[in-house]
N, C-alpha and C. Protein backbone atom coordinates (compact mmCIF):
# COMPACT_ATOMS: atom_id res chain seq x y z
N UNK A 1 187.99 -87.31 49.64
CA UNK A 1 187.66 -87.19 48.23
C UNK A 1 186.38 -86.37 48.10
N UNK A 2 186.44 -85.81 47.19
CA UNK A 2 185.21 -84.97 47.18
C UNK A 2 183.95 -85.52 46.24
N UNK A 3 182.95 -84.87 46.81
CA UNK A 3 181.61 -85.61 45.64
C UNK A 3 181.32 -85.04 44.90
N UNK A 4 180.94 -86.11 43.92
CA UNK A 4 180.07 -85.12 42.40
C UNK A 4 179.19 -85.70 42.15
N UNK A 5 178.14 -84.74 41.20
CA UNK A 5 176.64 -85.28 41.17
C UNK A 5 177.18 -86.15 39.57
N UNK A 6 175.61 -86.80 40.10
CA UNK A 6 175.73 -88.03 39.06
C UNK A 6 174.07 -88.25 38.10
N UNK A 7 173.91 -87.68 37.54
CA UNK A 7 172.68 -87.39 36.59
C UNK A 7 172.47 -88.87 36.23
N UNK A 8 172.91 -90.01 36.42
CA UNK A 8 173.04 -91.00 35.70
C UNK A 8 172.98 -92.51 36.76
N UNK A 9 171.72 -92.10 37.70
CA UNK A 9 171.09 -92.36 38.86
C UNK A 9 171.36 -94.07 38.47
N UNK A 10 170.81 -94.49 37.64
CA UNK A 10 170.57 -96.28 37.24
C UNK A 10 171.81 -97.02 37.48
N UNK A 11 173.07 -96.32 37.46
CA UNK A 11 173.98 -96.70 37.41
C UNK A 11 174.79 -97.09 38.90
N UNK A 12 173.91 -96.17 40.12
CA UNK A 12 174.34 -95.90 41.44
C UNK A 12 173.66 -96.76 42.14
N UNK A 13 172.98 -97.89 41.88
CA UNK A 13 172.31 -98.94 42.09
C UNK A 13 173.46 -99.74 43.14
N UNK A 14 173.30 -99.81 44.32
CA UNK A 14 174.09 -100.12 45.40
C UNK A 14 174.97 -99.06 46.26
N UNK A 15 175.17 -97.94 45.62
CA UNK A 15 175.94 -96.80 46.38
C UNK A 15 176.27 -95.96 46.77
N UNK A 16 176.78 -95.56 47.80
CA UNK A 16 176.12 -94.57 48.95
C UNK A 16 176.40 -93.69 48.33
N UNK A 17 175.33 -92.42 48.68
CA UNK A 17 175.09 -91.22 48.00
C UNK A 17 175.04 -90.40 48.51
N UNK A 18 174.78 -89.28 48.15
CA UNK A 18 174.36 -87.78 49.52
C UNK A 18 172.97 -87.35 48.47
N UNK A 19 172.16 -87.46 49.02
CA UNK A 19 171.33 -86.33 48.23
C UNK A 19 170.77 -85.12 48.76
N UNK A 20 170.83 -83.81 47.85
CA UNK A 20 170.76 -83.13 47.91
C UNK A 20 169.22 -82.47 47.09
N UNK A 21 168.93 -81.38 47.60
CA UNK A 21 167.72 -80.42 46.69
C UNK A 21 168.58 -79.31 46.91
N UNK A 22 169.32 -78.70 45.90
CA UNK A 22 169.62 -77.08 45.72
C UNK A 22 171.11 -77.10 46.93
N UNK A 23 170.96 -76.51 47.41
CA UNK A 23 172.53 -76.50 47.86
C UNK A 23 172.13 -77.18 49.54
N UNK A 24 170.81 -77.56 50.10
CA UNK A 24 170.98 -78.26 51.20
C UNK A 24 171.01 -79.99 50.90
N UNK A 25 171.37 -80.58 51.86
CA UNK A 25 171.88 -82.31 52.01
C UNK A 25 170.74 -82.38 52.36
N UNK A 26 169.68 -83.40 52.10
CA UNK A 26 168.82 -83.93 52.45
C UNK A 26 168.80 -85.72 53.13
N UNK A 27 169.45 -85.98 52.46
CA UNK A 27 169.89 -87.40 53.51
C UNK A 27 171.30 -88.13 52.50
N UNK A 28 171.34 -88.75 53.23
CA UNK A 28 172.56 -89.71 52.50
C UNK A 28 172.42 -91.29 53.08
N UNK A 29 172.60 -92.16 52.07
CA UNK A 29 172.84 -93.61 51.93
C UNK A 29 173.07 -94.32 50.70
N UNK A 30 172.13 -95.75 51.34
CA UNK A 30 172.90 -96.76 50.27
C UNK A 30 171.33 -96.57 48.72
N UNK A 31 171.88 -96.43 47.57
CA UNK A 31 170.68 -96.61 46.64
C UNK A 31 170.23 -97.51 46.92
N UNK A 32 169.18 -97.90 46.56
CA UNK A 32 168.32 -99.69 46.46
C UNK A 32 168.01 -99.80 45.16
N UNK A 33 167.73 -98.83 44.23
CA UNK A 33 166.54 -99.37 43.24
C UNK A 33 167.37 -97.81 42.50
N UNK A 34 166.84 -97.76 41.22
CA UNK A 34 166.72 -96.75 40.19
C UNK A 34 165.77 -97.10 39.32
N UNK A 35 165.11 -96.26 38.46
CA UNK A 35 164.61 -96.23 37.15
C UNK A 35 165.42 -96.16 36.09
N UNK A 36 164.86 -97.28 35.10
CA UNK A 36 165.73 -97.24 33.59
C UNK A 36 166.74 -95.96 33.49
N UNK A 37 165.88 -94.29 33.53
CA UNK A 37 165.41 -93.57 32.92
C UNK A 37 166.60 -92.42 33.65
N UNK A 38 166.83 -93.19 34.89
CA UNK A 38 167.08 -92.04 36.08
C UNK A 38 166.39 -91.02 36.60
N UNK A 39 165.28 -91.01 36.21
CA UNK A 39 164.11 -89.88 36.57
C UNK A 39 163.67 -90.51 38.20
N UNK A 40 163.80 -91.51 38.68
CA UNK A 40 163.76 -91.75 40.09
C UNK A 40 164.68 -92.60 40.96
N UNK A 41 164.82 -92.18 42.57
CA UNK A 41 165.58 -93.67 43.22
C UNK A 41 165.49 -93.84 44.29
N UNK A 42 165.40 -95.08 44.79
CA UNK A 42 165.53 -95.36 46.36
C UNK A 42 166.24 -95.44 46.64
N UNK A 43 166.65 -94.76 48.28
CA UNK A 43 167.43 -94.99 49.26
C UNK A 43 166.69 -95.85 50.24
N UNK A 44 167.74 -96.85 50.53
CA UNK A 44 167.60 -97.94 51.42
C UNK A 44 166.84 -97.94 52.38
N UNK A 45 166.20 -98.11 53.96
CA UNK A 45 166.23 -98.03 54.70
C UNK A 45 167.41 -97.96 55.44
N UNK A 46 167.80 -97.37 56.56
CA UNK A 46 169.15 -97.28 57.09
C UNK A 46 168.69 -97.12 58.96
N UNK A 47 168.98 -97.75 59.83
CA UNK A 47 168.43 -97.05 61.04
C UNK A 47 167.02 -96.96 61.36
N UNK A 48 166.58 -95.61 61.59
CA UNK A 48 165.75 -95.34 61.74
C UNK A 48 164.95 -94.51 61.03
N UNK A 49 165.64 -94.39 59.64
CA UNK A 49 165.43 -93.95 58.37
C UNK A 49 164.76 -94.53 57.39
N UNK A 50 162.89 -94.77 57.08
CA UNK A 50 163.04 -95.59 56.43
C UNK A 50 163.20 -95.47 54.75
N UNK A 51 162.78 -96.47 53.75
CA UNK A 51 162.88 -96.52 52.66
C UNK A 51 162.83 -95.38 52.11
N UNK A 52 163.32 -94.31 51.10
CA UNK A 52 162.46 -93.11 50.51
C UNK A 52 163.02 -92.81 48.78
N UNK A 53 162.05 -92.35 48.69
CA UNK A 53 161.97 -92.20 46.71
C UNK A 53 162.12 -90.96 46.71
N UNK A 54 163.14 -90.65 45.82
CA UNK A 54 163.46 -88.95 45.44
C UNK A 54 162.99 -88.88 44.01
N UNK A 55 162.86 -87.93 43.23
CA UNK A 55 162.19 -87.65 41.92
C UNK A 55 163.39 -86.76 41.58
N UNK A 56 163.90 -86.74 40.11
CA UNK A 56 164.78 -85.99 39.68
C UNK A 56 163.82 -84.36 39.14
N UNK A 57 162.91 -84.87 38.61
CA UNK A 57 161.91 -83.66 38.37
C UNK A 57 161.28 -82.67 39.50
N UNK A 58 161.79 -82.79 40.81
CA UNK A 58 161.84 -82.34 41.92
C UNK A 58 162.72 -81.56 42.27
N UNK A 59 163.72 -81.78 41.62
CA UNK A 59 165.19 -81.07 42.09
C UNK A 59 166.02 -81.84 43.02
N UNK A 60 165.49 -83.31 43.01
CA UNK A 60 166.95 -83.74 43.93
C UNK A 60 168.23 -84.18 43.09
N UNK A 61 169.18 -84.30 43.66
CA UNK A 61 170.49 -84.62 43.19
C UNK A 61 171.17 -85.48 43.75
N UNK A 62 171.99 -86.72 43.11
CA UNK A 62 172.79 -87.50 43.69
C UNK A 62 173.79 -87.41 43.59
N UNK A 63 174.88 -87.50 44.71
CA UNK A 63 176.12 -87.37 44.72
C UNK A 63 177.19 -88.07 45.01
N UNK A 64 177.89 -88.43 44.94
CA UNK A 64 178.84 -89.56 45.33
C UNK A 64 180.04 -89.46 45.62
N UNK A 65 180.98 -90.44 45.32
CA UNK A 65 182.23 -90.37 45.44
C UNK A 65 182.56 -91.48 44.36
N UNK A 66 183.90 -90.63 43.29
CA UNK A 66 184.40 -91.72 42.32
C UNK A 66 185.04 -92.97 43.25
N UNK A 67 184.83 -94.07 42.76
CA UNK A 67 185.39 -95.16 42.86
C UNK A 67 184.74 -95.78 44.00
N UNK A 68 183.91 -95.42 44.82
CA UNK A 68 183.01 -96.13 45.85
C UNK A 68 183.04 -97.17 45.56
N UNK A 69 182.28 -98.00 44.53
CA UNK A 69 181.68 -98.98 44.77
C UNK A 69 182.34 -100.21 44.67
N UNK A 70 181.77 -101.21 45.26
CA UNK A 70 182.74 -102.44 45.33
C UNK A 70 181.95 -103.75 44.04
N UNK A 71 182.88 -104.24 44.16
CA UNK A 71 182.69 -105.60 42.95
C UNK A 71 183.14 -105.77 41.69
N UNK A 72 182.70 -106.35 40.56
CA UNK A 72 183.61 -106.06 38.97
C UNK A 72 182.98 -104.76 38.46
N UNK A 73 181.62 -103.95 39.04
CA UNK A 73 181.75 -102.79 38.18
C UNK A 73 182.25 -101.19 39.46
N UNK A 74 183.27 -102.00 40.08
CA UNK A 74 183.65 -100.75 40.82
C UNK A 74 184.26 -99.41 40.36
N UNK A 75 184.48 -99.60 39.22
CA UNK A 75 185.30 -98.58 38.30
C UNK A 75 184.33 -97.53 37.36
N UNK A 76 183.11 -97.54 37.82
CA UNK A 76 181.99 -97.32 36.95
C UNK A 76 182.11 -96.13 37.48
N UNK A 77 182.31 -95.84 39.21
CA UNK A 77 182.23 -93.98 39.23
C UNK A 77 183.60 -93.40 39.14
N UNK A 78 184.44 -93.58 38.31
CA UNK A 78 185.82 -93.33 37.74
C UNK A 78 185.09 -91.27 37.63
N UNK A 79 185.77 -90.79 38.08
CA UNK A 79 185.66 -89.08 37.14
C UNK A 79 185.05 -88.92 36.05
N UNK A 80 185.74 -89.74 35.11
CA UNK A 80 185.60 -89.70 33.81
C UNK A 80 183.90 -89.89 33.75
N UNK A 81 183.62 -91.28 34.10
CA UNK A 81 182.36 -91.81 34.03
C UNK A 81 181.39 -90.86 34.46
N UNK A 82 181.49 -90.12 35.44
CA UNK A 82 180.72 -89.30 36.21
C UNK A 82 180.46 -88.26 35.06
N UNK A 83 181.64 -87.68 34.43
CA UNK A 83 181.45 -86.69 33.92
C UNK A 83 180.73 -87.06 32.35
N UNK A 84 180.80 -88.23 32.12
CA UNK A 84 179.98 -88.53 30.97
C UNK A 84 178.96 -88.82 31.29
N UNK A 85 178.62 -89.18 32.33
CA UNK A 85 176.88 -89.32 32.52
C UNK A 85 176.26 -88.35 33.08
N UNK A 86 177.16 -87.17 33.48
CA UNK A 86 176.08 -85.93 33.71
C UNK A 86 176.16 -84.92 32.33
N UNK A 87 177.33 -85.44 31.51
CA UNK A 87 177.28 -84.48 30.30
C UNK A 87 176.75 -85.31 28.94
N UNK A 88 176.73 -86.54 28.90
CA UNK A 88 176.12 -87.38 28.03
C UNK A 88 176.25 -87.01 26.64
C-alpha cells in the first residue's frame, strides 16, 4: 500500500509513520505524542533510536498508510480521511 502525507499530525497519535523533510526519509516509527495544533510530534523511542520531536514549520512531513491503525478508531486513516485533513 502506498503512503500519504497526513497534515493532520494529532490524529496519528499511536502510528507508524515515515517522516520525511523534502523528498528524503528521515526516520520512521511509532508517534507518541502530537500537538493540538499539529504544528509538532514525537516519535517514540524505537531501538537504538531515541525519542525525537519534528516541527511542521521545519519542513517535516508525516506519512503513513490508510488503515494502519488498530482499535475503535482504526478507520480514521481511511483515504478519504487523509485527504480531508491535508485539504481541510
Amino acid at each position: 500500500m502506498a503512503l500519504h502525507p497526513c497534515t493532520g499530525w494529532f490524529a496519528l497519535v499511536g502510528a507508524r509513520v515515515e517522516i520525511r523533510n523534502g523528498s528524503r526519509t528521515v526516520r520512521a516509527g511509532t508517534v507518541e505524542d502530537a500537538m493540538p495544533d499539529s504544528s509538532v510530534l514525537w516519535l517514540a523511542a524505537e531501538g537504538n533510536q531515541p525519542r525525537a520531536l519534528y516541527e511542521a514549520a521545519e519542513g517535516y512531513e508525516a506519512w503513513t498508510e490508510p488503515n494502519e491503525s488498530e482499535g475503535p478508531d482504526r478507520y480514521r486513516y481511511t483515504a478519504d480521511r487523509l485527504f480531508l485533513a491535508a485539504h481541510g
